[in-house]
PDB file of N, CA and C in Angstrom:
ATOM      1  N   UNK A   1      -9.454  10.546  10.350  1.00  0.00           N
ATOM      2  CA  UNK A   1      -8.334  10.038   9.582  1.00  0.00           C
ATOM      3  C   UNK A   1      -8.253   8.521   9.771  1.00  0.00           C
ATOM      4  N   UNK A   2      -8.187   8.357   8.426  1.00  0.00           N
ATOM      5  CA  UNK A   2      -7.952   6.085   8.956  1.00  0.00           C
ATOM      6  C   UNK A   2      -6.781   5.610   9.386  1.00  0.00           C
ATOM      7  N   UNK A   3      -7.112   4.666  10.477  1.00  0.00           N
ATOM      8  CA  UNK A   3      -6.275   4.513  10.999  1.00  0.00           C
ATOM      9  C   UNK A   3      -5.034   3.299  10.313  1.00  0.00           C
ATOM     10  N   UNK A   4      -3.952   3.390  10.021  1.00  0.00           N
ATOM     11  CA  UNK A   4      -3.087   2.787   9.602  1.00  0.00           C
ATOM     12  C   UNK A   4      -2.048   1.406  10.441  1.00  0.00           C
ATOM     13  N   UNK A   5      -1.624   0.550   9.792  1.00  0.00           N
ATOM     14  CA  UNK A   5      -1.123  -0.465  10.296  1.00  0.00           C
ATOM     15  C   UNK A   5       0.108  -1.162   9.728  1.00  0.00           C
ATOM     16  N   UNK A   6       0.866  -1.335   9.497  1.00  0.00           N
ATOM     17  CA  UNK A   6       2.132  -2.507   8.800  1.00  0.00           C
ATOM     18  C   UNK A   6       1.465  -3.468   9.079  1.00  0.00           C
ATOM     19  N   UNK A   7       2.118  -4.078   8.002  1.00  0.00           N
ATOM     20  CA  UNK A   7       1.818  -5.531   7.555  1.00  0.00           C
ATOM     21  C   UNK A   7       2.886  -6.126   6.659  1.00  0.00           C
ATOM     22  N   UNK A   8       3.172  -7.706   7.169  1.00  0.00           N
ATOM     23  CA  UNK A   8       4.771  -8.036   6.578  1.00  0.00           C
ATOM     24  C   UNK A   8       4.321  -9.290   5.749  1.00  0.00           C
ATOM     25  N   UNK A   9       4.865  -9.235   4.471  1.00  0.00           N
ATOM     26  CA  UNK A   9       4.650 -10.786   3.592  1.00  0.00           C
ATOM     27  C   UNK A   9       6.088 -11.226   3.453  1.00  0.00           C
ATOM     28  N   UNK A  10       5.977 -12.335   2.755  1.00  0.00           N
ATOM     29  CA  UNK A  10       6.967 -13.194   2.988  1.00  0.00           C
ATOM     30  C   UNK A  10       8.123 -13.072   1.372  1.00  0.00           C
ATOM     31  N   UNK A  11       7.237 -12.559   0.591  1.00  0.00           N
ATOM     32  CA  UNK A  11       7.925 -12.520  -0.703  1.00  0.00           C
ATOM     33  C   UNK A  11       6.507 -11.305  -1.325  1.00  0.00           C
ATOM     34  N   UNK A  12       7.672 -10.700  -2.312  1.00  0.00           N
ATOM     35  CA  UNK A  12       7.322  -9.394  -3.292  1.00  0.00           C
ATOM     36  C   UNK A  12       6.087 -10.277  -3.786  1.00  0.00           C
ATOM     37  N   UNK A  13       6.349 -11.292  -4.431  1.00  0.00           N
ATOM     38  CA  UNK A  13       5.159 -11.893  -5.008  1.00  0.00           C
ATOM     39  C   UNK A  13       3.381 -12.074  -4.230  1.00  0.00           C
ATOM     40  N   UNK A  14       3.733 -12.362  -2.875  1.00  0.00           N
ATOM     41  CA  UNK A  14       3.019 -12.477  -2.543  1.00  0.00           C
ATOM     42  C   UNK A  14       2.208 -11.069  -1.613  1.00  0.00           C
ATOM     43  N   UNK A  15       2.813 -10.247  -1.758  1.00  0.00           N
ATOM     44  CA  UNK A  15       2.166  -9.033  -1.687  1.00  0.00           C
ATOM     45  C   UNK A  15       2.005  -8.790  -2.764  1.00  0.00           C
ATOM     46  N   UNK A  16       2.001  -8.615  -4.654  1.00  0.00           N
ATOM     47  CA  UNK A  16       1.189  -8.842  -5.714  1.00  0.00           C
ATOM     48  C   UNK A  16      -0.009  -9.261  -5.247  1.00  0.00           C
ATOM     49  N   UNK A  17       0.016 -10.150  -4.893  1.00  0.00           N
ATOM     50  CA  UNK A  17      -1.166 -11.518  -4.993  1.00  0.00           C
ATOM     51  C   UNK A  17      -2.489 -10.649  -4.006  1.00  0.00           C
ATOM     52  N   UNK A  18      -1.834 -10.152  -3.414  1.00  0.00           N
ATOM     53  CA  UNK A  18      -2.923  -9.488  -2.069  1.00  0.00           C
ATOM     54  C   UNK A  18      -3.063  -8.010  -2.925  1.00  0.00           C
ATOM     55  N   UNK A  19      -1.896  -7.249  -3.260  1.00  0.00           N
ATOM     56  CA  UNK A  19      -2.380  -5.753  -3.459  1.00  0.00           C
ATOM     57  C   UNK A  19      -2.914  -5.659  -4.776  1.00  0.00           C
ATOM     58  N   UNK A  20      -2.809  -6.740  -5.872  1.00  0.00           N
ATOM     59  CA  UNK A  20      -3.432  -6.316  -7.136  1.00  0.00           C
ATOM     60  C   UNK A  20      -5.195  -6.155  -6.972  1.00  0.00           C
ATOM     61  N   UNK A  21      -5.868  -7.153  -6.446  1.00  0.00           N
ATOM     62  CA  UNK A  21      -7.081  -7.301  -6.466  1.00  0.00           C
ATOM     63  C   UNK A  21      -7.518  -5.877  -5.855  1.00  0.00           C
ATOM     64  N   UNK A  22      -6.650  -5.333  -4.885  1.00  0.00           N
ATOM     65  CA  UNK A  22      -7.413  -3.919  -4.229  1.00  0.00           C
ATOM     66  C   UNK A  22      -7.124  -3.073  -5.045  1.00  0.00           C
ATOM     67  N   UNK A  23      -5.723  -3.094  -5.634  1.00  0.00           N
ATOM     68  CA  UNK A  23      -5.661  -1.627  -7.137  1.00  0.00           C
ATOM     69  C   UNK A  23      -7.114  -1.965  -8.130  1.00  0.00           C
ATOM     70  N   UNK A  24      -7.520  -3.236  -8.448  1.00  0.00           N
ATOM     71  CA  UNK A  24      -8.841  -3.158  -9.094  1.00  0.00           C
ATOM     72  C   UNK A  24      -9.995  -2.971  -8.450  1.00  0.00           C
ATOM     73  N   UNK A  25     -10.090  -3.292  -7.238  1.00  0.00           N
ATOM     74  CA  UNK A  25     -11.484  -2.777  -6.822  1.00  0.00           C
ATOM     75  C   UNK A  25     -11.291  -1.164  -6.338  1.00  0.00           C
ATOM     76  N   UNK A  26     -10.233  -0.687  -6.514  1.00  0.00           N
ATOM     77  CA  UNK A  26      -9.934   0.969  -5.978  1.00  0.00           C
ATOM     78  C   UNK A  26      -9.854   1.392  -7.186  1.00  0.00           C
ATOM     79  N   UNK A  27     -10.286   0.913  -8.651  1.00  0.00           N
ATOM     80  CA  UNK A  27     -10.607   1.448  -9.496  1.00  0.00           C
ATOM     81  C   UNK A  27      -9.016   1.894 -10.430  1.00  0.00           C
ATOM     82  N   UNK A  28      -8.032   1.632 -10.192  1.00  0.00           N
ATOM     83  CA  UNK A  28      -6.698   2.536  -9.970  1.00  0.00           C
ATOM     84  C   UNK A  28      -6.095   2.167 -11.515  1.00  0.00           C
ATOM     85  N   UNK A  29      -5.850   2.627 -12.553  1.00  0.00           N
ATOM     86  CA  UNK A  29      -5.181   4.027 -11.936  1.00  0.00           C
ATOM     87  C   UNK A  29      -6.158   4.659 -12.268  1.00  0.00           C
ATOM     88  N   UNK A  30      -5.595   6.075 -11.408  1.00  0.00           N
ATOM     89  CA  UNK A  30      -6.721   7.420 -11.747  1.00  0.00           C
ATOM     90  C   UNK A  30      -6.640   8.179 -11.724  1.00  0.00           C
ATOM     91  N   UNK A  31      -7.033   9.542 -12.237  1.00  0.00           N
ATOM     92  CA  UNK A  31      -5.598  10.932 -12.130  1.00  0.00           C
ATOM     93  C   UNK A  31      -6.053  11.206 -10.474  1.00  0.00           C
ATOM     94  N   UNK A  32      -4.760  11.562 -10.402  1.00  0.00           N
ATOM     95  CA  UNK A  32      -4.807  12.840  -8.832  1.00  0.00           C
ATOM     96  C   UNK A  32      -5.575  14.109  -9.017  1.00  0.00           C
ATOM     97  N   UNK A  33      -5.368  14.466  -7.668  1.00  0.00           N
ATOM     98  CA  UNK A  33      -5.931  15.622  -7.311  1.00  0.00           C
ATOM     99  C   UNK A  33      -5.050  16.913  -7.298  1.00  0.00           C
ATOM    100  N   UNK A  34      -5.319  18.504  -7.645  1.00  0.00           N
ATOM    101  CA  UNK A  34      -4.449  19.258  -7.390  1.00  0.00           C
ATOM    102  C   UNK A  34      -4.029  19.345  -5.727  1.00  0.00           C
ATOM    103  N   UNK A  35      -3.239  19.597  -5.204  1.00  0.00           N
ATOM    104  CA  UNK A  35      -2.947  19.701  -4.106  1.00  0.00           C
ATOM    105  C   UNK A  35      -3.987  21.138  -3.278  1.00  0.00           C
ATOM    106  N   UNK A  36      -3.641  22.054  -3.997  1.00  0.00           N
ATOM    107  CA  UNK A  36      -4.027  23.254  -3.581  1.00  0.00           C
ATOM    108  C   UNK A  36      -5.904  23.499  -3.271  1.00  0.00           C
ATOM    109  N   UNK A  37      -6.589  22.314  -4.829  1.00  0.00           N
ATOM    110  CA  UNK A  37      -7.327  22.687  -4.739  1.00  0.00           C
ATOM    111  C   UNK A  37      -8.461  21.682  -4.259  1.00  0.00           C
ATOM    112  N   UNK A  38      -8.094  20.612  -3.852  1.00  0.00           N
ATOM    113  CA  UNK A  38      -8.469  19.036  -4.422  1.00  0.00           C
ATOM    114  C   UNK A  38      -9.194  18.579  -5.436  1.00  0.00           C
ATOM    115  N   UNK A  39      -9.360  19.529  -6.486  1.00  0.00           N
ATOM    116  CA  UNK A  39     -10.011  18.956  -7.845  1.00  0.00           C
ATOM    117  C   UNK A  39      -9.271  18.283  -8.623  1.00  0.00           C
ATOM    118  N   UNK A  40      -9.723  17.324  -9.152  1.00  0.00           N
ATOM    119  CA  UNK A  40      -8.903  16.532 -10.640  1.00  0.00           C
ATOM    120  C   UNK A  40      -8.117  16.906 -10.915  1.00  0.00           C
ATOM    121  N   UNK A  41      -7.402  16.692 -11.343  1.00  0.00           N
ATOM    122  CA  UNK A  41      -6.089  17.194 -12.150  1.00  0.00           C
ATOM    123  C   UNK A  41      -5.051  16.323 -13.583  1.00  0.00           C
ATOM    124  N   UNK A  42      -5.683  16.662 -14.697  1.00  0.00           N
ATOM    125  CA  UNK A  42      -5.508  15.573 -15.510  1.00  0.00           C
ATOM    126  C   UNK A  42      -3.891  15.446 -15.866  1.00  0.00           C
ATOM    127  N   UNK A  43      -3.526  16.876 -15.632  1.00  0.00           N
ATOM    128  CA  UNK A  43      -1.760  17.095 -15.660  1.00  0.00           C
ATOM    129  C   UNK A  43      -0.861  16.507 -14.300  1.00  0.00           C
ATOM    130  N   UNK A  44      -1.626  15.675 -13.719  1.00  0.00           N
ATOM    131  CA  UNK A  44      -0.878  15.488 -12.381  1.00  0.00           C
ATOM    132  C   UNK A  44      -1.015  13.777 -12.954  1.00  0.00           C
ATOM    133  N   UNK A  45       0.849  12.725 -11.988  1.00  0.00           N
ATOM    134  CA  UNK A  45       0.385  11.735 -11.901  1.00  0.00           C
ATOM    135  C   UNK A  45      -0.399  10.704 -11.759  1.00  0.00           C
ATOM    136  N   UNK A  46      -0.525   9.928 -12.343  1.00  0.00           N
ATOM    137  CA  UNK A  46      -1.984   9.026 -11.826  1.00  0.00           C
ATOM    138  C   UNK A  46      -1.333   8.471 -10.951  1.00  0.00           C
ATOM    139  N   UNK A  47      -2.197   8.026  -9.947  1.00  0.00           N
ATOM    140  CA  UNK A  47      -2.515   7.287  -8.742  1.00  0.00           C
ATOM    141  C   UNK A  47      -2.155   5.465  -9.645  1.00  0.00           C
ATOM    142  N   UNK A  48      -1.403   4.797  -9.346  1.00  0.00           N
ATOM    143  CA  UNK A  48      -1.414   3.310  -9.825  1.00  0.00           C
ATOM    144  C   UNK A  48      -1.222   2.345  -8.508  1.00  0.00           C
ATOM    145  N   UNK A  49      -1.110   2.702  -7.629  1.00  0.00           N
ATOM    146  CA  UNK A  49      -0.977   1.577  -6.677  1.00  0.00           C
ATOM    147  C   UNK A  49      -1.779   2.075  -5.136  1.00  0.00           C
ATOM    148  N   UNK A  50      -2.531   1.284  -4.543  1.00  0.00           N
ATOM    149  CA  UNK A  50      -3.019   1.468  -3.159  1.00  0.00           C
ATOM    150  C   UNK A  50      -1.709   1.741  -2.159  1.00  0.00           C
ATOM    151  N   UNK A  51      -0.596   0.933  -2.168  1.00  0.00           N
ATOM    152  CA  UNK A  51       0.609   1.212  -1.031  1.00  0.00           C
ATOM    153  C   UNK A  51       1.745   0.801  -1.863  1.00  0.00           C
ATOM    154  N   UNK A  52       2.805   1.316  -1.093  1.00  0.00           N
ATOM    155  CA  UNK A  52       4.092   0.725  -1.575  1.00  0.00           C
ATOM    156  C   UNK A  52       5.009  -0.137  -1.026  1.00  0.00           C
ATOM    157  N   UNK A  53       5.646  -1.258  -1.141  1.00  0.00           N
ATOM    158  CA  UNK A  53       5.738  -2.200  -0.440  1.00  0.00           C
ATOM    159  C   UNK A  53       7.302  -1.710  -0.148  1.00  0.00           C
ATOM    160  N   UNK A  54       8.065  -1.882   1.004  1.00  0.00           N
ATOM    161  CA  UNK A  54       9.547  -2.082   1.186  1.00  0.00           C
ATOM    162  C   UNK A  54      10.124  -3.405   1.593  1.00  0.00           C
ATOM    163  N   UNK A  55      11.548  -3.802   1.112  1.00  0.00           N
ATOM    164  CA  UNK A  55      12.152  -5.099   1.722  1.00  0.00           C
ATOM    165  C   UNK A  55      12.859  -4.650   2.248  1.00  0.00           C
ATOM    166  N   UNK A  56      12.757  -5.300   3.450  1.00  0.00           N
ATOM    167  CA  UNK A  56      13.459  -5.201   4.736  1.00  0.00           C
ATOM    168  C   UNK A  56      14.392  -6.404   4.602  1.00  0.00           C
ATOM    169  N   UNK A  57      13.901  -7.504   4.319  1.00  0.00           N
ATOM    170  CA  UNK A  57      14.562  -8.749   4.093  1.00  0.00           C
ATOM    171  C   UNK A  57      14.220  -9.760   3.042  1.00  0.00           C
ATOM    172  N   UNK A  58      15.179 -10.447   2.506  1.00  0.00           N
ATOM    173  CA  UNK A  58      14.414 -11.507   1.696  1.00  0.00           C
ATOM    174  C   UNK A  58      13.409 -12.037   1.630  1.00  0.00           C
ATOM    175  N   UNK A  59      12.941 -12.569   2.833  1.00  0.00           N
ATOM    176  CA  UNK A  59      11.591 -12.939   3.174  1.00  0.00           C
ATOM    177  C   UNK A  59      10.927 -12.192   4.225  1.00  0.00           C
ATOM    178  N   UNK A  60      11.156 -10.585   4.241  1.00  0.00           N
ATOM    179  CA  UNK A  60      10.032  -9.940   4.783  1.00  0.00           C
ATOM    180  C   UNK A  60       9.965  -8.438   3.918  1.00  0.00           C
ATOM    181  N   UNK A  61       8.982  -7.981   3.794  1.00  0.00           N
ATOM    182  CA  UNK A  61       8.405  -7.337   2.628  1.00  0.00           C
ATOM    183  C   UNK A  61       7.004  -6.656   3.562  1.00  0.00           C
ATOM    184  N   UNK A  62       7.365  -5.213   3.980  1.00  0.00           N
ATOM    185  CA  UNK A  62       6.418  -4.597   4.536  1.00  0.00           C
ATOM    186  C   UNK A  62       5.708  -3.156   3.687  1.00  0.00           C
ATOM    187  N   UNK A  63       4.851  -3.152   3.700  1.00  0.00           N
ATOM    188  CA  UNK A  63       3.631  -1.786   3.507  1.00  0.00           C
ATOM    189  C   UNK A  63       2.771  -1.514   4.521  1.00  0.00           C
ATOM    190  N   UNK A  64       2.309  -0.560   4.580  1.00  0.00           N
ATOM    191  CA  UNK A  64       1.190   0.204   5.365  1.00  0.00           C
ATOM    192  C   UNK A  64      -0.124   0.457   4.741  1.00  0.00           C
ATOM    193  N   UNK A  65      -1.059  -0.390   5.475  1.00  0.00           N
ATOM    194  CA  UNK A  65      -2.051  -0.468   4.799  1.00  0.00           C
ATOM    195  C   UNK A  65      -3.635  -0.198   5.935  1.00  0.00           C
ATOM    196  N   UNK A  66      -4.414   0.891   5.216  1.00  0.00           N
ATOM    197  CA  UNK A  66      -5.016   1.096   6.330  1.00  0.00           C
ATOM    198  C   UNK A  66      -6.696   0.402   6.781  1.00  0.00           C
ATOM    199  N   UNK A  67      -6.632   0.289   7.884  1.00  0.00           N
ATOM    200  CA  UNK A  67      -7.665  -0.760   8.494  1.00  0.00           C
ATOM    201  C   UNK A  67      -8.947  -1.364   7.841  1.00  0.00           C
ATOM    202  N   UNK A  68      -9.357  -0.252   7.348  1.00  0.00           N
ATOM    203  CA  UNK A  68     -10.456  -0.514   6.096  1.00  0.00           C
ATOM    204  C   UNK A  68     -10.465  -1.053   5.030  1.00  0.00           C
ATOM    205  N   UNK A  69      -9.014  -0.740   4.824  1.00  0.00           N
ATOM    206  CA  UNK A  69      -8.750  -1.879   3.747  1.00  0.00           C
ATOM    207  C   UNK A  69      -8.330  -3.337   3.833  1.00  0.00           C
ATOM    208  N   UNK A  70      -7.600  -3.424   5.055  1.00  0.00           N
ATOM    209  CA  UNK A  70      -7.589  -4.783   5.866  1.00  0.00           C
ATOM    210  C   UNK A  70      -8.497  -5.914   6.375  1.00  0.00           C
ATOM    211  N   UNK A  71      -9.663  -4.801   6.366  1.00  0.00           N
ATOM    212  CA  UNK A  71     -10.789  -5.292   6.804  1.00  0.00           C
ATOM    213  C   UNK A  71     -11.427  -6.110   5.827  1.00  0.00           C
ATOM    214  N   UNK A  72     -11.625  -5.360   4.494  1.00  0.00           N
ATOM    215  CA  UNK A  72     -11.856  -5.377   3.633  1.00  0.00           C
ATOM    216  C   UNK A  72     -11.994  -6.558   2.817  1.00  0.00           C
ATOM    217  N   UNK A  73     -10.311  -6.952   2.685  1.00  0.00           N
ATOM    218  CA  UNK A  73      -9.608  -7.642   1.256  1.00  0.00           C
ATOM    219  C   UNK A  73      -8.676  -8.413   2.527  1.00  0.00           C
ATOM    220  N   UNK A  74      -8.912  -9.600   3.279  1.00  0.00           N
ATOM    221  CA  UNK A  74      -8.311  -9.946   4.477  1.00  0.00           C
ATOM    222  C   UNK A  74      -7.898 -11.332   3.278  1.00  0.00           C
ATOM    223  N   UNK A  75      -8.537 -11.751   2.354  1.00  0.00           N
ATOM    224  CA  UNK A  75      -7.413 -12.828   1.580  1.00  0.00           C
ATOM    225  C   UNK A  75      -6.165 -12.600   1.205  1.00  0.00           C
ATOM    226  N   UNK A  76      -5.244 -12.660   1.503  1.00  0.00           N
ATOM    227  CA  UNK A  76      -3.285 -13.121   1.147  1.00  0.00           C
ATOM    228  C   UNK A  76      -2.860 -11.332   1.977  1.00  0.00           C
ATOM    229  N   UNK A  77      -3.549 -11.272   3.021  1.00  0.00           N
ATOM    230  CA  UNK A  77      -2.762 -10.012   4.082  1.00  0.00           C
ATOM    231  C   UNK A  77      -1.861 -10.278   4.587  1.00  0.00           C
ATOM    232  N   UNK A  78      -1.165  -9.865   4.917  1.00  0.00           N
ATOM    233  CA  UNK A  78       0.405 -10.400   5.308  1.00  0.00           C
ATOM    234  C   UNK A  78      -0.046 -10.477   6.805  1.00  0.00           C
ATOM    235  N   UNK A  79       1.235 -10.285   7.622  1.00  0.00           N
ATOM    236  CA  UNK A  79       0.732  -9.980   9.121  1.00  0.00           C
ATOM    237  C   UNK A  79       1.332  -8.710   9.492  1.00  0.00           C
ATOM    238  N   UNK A  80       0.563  -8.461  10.840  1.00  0.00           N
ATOM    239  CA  UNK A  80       0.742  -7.742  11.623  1.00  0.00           C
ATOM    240  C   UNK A  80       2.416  -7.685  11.664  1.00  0.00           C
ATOM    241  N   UNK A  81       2.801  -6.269  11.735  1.00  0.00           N
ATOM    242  CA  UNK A  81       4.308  -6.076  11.800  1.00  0.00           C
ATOM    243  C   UNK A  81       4.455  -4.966  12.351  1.00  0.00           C
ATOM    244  N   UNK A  82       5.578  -4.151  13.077  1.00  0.00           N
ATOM    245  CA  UNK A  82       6.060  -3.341  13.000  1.00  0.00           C
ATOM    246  C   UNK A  82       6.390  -2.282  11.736  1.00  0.00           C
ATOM    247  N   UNK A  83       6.525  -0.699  11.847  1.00  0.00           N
ATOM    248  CA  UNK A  83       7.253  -0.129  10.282  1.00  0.00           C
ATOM    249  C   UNK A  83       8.745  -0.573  10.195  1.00  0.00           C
ATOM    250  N   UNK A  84       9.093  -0.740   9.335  1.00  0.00           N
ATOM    251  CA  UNK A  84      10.381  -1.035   8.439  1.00  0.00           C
ATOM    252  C   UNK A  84      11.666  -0.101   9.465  1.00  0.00           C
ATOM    253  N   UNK A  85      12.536  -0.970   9.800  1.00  0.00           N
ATOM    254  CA  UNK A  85      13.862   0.581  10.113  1.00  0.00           C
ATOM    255  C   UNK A  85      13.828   1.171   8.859  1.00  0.00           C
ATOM    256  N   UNK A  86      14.296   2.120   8.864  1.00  0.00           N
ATOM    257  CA  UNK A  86      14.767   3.480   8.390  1.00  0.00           C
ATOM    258  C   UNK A  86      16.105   3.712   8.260  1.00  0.00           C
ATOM    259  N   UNK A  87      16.487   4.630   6.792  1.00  0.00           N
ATOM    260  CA  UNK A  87      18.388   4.022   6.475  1.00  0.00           C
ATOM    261  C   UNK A  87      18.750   4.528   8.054  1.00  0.00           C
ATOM    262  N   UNK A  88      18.695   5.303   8.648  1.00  0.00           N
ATOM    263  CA  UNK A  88      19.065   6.077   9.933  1.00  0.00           C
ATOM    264  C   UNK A  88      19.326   4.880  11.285  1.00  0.00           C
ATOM    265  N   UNK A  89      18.280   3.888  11.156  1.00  0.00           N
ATOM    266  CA  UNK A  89      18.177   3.046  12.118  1.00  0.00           C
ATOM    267  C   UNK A  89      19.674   1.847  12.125  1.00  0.00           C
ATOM    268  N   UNK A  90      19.790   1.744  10.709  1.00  0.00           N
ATOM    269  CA  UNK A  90      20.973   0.459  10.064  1.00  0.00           C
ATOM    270  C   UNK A  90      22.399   0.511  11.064  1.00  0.00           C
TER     271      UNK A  90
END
């Protein structure tokens, strides 16, 4: 399983700037898979984004993004962060 990491940018925009280039080299969008069976599934959502970003703050803006892909696409990566509190944590 790959191993996963947070990562914090400074503005929505600038996590654009970093996650668009990987939705195009990840080919995206693309249909999903059935759950049950993992084959295609043309009736299921497509896949449009590698991660999803949360704001925590005006100027911090975290996703989870995993190592390989960090490795990867290391132009406009945010940094190293902690995960986001949680409404529970507030």
């Amino acid at each position: 399983m790959p191993t996963t990491s947070w990562y914090s940018w400074t503005s929505q925009q600038s996590f654009d700037e970093w996650h668009n280039p990987v939705v195009e080299a990840l080919n995206l969008p693309r249909i999903g898979n059935n759950a049950a069976t993992g084959q295609p599934d043309p009736t299921a959502q497509l896949t449009t984004a590698y991660t999803v970003v949360t704001e925590v703050a005006s100027n911090d803006w975290r996703a989870p993004v995993e190592q390989h892909i960090a490795s990867d696409f290391p132009s406009g990566l945010g940094v190293p962060s902690e995960s986001p509190p949680f409404p529970d944590d507030f």
